[in-house]
C-alpha atoms as a PDB file:
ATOM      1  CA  UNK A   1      -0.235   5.120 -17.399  1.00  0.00           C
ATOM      2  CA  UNK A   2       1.263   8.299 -18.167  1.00  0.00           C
ATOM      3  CA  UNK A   3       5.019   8.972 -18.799  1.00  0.00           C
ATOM      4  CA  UNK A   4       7.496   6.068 -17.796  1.00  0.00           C
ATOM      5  CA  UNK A   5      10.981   8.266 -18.503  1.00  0.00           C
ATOM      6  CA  UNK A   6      10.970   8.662 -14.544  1.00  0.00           C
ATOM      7  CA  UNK A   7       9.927   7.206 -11.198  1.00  0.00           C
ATOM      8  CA  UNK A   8       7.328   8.659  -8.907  1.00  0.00           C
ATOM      9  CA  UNK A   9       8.961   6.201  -6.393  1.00  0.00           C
ATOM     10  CA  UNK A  10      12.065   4.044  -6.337  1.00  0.00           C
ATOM     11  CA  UNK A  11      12.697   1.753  -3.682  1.00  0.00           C
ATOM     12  CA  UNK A  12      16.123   0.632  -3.125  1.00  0.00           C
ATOM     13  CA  UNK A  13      17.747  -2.307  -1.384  1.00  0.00           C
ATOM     14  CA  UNK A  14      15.336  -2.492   1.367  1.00  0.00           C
ATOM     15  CA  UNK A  15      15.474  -4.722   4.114  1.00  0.00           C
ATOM     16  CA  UNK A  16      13.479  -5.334   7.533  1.00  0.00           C
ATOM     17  CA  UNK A  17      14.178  -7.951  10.143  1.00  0.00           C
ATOM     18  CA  UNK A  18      12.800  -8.506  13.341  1.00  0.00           C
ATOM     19  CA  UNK A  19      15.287  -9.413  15.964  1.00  0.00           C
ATOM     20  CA  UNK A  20      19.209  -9.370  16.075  1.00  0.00           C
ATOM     21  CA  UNK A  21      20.816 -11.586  13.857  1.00  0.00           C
ATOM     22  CA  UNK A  22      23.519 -13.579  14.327  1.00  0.00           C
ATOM     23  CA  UNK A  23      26.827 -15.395  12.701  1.00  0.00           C
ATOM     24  CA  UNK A  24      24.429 -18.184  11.357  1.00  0.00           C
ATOM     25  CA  UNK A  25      21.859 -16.207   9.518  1.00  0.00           C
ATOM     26  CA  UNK A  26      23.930 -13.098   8.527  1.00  0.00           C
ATOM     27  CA  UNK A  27      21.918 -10.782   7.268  1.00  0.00           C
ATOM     28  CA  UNK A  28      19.049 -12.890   5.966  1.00  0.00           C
ATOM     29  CA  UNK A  29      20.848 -14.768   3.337  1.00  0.00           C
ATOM     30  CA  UNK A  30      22.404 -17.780   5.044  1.00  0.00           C
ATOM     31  CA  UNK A  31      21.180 -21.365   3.875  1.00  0.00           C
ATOM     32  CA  UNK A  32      20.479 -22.298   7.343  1.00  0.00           C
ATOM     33  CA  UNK A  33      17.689 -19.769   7.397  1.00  0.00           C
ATOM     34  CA  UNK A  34      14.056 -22.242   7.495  1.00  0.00           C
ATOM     35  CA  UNK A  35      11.924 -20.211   5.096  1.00  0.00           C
ATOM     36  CA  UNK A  36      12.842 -16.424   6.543  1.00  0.00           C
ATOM     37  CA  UNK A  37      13.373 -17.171   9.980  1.00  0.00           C
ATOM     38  CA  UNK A  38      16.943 -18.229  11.654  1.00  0.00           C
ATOM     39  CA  UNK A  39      16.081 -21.006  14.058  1.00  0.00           C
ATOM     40  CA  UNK A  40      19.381 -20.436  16.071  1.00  0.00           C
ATOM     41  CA  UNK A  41      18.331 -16.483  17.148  1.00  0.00           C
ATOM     42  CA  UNK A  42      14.584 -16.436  16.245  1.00  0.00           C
ATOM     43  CA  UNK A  43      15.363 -13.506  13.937  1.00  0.00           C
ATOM     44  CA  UNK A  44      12.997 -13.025  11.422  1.00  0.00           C
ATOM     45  CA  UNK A  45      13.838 -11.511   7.796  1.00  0.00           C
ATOM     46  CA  UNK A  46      10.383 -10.215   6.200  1.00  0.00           C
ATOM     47  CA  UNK A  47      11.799  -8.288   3.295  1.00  0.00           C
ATOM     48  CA  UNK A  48      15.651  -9.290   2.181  1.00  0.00           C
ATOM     49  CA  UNK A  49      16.505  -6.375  -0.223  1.00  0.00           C
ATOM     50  CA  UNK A  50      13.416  -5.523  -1.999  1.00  0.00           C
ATOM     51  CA  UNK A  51      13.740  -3.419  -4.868  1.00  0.00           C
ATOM     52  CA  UNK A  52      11.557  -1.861  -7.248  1.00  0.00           C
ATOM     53  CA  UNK A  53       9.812   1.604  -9.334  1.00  0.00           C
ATOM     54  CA  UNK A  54       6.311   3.375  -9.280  1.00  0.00           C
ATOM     55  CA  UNK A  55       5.583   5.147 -11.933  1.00  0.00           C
ATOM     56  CA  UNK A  56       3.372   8.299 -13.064  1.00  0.00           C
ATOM     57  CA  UNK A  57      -0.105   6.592 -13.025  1.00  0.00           C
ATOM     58  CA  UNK A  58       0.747   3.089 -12.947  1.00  0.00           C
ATOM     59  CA  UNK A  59      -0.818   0.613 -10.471  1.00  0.00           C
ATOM     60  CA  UNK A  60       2.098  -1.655  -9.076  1.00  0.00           C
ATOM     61  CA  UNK A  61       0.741  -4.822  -7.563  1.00  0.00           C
ATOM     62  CA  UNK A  62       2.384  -6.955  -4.792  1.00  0.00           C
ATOM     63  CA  UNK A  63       1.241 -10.691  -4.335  1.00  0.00           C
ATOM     64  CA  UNK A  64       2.088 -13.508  -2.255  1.00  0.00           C
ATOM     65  CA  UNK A  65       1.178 -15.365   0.584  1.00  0.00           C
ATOM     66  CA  UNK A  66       0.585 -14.800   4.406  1.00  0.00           C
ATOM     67  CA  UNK A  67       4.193 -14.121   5.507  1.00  0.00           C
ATOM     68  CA  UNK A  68       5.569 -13.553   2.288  1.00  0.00           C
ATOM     69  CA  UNK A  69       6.449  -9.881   3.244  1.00  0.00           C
ATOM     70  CA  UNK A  70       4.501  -7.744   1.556  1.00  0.00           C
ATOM     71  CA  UNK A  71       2.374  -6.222   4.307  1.00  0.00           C
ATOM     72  CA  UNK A  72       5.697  -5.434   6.616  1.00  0.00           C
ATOM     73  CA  UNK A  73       6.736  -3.533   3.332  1.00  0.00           C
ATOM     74  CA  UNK A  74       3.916  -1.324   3.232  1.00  0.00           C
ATOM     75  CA  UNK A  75       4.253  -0.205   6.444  1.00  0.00           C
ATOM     76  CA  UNK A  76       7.777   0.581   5.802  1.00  0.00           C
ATOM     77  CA  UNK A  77       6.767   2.821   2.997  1.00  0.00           C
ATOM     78  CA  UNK A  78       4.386   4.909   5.031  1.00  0.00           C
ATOM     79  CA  UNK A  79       7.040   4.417   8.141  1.00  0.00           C
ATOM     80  CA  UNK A  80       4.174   2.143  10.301  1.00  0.00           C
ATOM     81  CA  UNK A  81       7.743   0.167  10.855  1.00  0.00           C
ATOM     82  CA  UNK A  82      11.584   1.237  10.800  1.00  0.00           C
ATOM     83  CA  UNK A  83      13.433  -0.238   7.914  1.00  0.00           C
ATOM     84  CA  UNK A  84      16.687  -2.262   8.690  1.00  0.00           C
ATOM     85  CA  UNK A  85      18.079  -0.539   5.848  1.00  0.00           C
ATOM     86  CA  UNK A  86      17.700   0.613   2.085  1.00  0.00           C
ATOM     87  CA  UNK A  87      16.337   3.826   0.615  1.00  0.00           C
ATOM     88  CA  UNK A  88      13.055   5.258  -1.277  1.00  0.00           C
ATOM     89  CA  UNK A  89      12.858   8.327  -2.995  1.00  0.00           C
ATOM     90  CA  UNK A  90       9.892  10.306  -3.854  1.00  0.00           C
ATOM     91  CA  UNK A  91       9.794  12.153  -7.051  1.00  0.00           C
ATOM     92  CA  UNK A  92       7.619  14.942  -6.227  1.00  0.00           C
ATOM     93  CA  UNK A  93       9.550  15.280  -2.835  1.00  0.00           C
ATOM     94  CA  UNK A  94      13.395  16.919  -2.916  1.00  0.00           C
ATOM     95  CA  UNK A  95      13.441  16.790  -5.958  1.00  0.00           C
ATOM     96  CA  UNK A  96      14.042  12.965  -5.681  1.00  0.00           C
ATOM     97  CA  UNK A  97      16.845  13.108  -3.908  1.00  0.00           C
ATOM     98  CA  UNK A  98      16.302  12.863  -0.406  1.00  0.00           C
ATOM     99  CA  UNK A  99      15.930   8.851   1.326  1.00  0.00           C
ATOM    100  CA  UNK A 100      12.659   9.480   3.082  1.00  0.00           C
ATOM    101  CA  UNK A 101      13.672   6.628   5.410  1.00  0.00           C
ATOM    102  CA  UNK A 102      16.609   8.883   6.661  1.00  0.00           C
ATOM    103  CA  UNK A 103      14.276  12.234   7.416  1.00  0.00           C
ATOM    104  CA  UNK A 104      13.103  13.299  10.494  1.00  0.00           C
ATOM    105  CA  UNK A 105      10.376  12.338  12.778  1.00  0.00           C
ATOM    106  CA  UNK A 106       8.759  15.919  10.982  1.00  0.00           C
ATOM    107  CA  UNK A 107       9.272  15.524   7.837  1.00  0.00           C
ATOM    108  CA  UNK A 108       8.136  11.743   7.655  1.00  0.00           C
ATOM    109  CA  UNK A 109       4.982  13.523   9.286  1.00  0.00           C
ATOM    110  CA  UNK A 110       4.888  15.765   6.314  1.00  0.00           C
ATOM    111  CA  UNK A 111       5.431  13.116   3.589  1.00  0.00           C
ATOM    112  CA  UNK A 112       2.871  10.775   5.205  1.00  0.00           C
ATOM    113  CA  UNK A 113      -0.245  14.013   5.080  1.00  0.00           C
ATOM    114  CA  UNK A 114       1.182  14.936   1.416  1.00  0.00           C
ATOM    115  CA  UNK A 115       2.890  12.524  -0.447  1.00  0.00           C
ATOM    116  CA  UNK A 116       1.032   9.370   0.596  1.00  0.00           C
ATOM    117  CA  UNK A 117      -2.188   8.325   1.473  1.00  0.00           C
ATOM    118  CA  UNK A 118      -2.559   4.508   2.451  1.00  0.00           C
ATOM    119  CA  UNK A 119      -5.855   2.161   3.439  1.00  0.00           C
ATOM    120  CA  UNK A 120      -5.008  -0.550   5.720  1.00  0.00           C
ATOM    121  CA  UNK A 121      -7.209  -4.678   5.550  1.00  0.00           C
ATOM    122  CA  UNK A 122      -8.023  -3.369   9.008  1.00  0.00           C
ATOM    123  CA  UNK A 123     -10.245  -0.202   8.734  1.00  0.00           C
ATOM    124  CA  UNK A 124      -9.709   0.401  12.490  1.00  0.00           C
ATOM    125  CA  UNK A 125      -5.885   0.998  11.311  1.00  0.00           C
ATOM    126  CA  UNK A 126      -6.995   3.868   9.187  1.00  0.00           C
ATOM    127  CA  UNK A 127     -10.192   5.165  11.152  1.00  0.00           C
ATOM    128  CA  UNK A 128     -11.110   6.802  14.164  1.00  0.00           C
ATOM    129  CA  UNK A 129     -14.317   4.622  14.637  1.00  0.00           C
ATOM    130  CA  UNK A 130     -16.047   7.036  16.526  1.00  0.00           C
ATOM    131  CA  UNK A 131     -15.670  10.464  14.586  1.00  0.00           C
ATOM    132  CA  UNK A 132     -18.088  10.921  11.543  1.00  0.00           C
ATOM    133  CA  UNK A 133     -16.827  10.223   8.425  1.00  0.00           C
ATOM    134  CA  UNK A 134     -16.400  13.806   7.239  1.00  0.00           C
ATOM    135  CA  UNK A 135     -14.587  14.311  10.527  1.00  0.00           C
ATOM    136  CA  UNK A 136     -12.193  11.717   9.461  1.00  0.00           C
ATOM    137  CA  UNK A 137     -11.269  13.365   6.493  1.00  0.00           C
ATOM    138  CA  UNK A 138     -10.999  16.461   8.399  1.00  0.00           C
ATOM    139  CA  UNK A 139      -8.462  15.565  10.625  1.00  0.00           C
ATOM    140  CA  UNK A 140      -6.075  14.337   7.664  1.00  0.00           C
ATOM    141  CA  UNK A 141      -6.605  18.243   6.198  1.00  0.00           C
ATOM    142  CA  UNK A 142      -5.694  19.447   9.591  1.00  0.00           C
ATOM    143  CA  UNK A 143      -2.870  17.580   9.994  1.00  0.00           C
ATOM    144  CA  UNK A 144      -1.505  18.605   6.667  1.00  0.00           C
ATOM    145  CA  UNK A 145      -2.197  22.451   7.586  1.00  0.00           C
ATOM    146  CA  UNK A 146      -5.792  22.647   6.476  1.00  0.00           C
ATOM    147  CA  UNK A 147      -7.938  25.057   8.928  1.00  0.00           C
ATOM    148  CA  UNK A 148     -10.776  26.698   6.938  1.00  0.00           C
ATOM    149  CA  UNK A 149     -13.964  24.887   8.343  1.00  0.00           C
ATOM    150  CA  UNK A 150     -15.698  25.326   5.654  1.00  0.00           C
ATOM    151  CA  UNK A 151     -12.824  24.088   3.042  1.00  0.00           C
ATOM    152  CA  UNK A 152     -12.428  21.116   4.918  1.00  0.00           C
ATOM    153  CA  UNK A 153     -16.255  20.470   5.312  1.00  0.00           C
ATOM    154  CA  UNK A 154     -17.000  20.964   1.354  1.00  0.00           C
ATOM    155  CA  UNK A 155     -14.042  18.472   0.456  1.00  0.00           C
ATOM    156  CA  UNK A 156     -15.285  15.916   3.135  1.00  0.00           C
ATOM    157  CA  UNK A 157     -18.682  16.058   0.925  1.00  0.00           C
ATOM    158  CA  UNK A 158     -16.882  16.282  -2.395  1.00  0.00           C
ATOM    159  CA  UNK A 159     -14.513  12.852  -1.508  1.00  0.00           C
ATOM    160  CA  UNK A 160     -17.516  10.932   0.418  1.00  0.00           C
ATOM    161  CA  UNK A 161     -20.034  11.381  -3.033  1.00  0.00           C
ATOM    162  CA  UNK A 162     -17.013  10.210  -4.855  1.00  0.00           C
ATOM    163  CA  UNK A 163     -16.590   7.198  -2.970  1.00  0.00           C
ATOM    164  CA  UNK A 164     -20.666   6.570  -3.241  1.00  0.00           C
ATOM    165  CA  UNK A 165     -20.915   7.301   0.477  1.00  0.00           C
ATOM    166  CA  UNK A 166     -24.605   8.940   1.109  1.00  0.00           C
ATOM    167  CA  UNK A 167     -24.873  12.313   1.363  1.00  0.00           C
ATOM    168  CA  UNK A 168     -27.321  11.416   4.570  1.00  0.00           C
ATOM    169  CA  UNK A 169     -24.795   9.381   6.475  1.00  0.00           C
ATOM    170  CA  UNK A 170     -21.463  11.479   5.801  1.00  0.00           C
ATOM    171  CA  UNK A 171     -21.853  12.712   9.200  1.00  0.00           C
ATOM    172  CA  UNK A 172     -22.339   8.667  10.981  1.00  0.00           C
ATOM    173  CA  UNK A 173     -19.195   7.429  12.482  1.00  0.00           C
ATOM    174  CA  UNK A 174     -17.988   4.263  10.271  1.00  0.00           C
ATOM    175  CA  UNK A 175     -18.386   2.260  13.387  1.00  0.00           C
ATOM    176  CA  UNK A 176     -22.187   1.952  12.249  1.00  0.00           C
ATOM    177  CA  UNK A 177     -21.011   1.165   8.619  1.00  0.00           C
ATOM    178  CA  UNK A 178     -20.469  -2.534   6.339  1.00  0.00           C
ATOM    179  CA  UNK A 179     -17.065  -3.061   5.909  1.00  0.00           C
ATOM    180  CA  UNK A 180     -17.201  -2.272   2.053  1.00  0.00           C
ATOM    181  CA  UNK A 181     -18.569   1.331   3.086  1.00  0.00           C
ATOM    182  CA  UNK A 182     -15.631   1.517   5.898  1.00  0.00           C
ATOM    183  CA  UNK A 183     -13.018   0.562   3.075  1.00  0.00           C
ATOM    184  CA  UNK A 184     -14.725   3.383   0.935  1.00  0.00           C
ATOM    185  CA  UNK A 185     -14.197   6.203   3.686  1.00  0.00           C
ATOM    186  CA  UNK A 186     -10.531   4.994   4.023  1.00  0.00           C
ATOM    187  CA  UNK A 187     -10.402   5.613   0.690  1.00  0.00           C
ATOM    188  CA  UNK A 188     -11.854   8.944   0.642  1.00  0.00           C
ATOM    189  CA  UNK A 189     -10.013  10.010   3.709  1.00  0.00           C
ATOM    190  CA  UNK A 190      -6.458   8.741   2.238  1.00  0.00           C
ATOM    191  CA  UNK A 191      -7.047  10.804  -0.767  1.00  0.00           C
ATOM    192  CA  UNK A 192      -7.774  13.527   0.879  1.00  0.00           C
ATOM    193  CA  UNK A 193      -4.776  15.500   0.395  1.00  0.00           C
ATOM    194  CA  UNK A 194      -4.050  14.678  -3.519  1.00  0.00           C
ATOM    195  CA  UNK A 195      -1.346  12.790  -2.374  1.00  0.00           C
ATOM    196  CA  UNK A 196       0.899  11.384  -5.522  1.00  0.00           C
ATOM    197  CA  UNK A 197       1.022   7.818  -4.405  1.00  0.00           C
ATOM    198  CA  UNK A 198      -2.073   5.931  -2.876  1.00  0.00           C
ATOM    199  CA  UNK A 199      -0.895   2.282  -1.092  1.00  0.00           C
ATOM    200  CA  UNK A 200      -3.940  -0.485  -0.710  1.00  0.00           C
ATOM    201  CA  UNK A 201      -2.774  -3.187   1.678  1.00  0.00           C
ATOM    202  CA  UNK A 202      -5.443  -6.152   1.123  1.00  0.00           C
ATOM    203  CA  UNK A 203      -8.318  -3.780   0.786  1.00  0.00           C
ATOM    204  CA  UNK A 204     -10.391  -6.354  -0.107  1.00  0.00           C
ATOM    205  CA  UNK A 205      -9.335  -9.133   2.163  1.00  0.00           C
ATOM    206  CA  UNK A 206     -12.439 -10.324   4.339  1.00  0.00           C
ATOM    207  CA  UNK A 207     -15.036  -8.693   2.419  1.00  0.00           C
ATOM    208  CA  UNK A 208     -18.384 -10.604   0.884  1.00  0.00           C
ATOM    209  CA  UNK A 209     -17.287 -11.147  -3.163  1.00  0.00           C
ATOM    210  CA  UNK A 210     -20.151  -8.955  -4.209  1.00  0.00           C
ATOM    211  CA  UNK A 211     -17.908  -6.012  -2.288  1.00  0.00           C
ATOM    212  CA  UNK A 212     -15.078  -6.914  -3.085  1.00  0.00           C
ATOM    213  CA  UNK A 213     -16.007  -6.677  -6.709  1.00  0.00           C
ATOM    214  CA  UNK A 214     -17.432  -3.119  -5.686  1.00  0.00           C
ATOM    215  CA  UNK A 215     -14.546  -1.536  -4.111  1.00  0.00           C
ATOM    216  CA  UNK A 216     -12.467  -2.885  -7.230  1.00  0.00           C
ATOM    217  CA  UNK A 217     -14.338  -0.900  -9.328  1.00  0.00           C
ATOM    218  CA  UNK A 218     -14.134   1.980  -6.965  1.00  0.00           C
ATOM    219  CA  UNK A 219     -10.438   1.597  -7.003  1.00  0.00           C
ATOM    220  CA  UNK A 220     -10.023   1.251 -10.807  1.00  0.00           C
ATOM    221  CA  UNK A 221     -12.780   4.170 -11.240  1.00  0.00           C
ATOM    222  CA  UNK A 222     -10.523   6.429  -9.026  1.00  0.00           C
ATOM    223  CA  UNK A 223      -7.259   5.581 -11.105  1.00  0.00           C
ATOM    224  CA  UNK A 224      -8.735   6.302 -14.393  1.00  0.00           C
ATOM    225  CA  UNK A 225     -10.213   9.787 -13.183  1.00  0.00           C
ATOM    226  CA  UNK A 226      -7.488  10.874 -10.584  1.00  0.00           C
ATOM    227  CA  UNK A 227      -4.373   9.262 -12.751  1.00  0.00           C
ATOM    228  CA  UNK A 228      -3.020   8.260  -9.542  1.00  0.00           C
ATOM    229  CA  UNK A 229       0.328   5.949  -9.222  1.00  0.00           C
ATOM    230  CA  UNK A 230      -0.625   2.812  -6.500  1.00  0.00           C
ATOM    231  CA  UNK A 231       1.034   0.089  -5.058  1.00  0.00           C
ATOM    232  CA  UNK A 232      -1.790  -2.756  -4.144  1.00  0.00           C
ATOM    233  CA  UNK A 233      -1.048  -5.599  -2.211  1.00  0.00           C
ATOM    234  CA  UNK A 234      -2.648  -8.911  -2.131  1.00  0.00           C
ATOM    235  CA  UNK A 235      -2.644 -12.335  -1.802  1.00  0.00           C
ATOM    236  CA  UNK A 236      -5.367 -13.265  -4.373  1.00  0.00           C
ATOM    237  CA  UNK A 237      -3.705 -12.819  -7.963  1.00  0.00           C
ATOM    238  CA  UNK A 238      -7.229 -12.240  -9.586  1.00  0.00           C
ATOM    239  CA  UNK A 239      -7.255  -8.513  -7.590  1.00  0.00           C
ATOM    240  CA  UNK A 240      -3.878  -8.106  -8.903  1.00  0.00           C
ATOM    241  CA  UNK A 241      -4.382  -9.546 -12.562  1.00  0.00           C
ATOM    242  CA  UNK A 242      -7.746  -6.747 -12.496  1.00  0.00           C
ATOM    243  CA  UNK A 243      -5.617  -3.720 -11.015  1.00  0.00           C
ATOM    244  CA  UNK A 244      -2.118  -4.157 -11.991  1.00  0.00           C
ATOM    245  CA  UNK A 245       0.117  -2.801 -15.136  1.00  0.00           C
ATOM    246  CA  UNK A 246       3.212  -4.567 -13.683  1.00  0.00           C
ATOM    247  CA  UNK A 247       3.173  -7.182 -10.279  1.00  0.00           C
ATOM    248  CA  UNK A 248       6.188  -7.880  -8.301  1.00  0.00           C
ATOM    249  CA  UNK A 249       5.780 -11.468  -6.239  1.00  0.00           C
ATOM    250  CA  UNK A 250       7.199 -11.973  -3.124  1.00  0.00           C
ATOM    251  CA  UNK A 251       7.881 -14.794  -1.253  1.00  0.00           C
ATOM    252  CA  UNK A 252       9.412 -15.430   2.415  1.00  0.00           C
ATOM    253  CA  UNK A 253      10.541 -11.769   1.999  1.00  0.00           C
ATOM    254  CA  UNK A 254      12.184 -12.171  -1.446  1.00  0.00           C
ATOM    255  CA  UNK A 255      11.416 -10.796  -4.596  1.00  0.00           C
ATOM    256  CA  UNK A 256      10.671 -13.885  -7.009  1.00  0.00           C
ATOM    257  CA  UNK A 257       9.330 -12.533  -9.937  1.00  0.00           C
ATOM    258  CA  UNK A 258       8.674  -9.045 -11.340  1.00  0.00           C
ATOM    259  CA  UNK A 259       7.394  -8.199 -14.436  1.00  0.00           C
ATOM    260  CA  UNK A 260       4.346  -6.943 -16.735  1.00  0.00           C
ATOM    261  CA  UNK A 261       1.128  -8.554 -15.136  1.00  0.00           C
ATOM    262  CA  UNK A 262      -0.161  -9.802 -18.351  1.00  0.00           C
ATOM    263  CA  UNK A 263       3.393 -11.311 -18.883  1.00  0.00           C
ATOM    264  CA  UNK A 264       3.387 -12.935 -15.866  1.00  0.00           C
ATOM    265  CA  UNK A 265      -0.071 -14.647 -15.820  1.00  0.00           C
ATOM    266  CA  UNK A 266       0.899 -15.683 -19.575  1.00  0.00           C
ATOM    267  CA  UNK A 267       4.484 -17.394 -18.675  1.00  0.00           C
ATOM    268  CA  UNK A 268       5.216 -17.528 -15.327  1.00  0.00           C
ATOM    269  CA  UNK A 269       8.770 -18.143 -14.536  1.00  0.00           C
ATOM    270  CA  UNK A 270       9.188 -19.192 -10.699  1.00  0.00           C
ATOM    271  CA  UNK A 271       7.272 -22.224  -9.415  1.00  0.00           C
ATOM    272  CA  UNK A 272       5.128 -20.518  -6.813  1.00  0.00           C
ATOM    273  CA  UNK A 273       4.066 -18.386  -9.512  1.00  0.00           C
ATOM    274  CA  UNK A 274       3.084 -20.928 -11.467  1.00  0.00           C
ATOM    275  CA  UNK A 275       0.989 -22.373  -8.434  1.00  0.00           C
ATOM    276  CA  UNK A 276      -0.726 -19.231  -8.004  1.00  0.00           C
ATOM    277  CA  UNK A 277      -1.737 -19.065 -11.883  1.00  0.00           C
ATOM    278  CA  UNK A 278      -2.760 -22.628 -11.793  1.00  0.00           C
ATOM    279  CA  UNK A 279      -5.054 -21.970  -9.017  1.00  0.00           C
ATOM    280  CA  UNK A 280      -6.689 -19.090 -11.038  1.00  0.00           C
ATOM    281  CA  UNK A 281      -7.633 -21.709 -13.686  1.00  0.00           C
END
């Protein structure tokens, strides 16, 4: 990790419900509220005022269970969903001083191609199936500007080798791929534009453990190299105790714990973090 005097991302307050609320659940901190989920309007909260910092080179991890929040986070972070409210700020982006939740449909375009790169569980989230995979990358260079064929064509090659894609198959559509190579193309195609902050959202969810294990060291390879800051999500602590320099656990939309991984997995504080140590044992 490089520098920690200043965030490459701080995330403020933020907050996401689905549906309207009402007098009983106010805002996603009532006691009648069954888990995150108000059983008089059906609202549910998945983040309650989630806040956090990235910084330079450091790889954040988010854990907790199916429905904890984390994944409905992510995509409010690379605006797949609205947030209900709350802020982020981008270092490299104003200065720091704009909320990049409150910017135009444009300029969220423009942060999305050059701030952020993200790969989704679902590689059919973050690939056109049928295009090759160089063509993939290319149309993340185009829509951040790039039109020199020939640019766009050598850093297709020079992201696939990185990513241990074949220099014989960079021009298959991932369609005909595993899903370990499909993760690696999302990869390749979310880096694409040396963006300062790289999200995984359960990259490794689904895949045979002998991947898995693969794309880990693809991802850690990559951070070491590039000196990237990323946020990884994902329910299985042993990803996060492998990836992380500090993990933030969430649970029915709440931040629980937060802390230096290491410290965490040594003394955990909160009971479902205990749970989720014990079952690493």
């Amino acid at each position: 990790m490089d520098d920690f005097d200043r965030p490459i991302l701080s995330v403020n307050h933020l907050s996401k419900q689905f549906g309207p609320g009402c007098i009983h659940c106010s805002s996603g901190q009532s006691d009648s509220l069954i888990k995150n989920y108000c059983p008089t309007c059906g609202t549910v909260y998945a983040c309650r005022d989630i806040s956090f910092d990235l910084y330079p080179g450091e790889v954040f991890g988010i854990v907790g269970e199916s429905g904890s929040g984390k994944s409905t986070l992510m995509q409010c972070l690379y605006f797949d969903q609205e947030v209900t409210e709350g802020e982020a700020l981008i270092a490299s982006y104003k200065n720091g001083e704009a909320n990049i939740f409150e910017e135009s449909s444009q300029q969220k375009r423009y942060i999305r191609n050059h701030q952020l790169g993200k790969v989704y569980q679902n590689p059919i989230l973050g690939l056109r199936m049928g295009f090759s995979s160089i063509g993939n990358i290319a149309e993340k260079l185009i829509a951040a500007g790039g039109r020199n064929v020939g640019a766009m064509e050598a850093r297709g090659r020079e992201l696939l080798e990185h990513v241990n894609i074949p220099i014989r198959r960079m021009k298959e559509p991932p369609k005909n791929f595993s899903g370990g190579m499909q993760q690696r193309v999302q990869i390749a195609k979310a880096l694409s534009n040396n963006p300062p902050i790289l999200l995984l959202d359960e990259v490794t969810t689904g895949l045979d453990l002998s991947v898995q294990a693969n794309v880990l060291d693809l991802i850690k390879k990559l951070q070491r190299e590039l000196n990237i800051s990323m946020i990884i999500v994902s329910h299985d602590l042993g990803v996060i105790r492998m990836l992380a320099d500090r993990t933030m656990v969430m649970l029915d939309g709440k931040v629980i714990e937060y802390g230096l991984t290491d410290q965490i997995l040594e003394d955990p504080q909160h009971r479902y973090t205990q749970q989720l140590v014990h079952s690493l044992l």
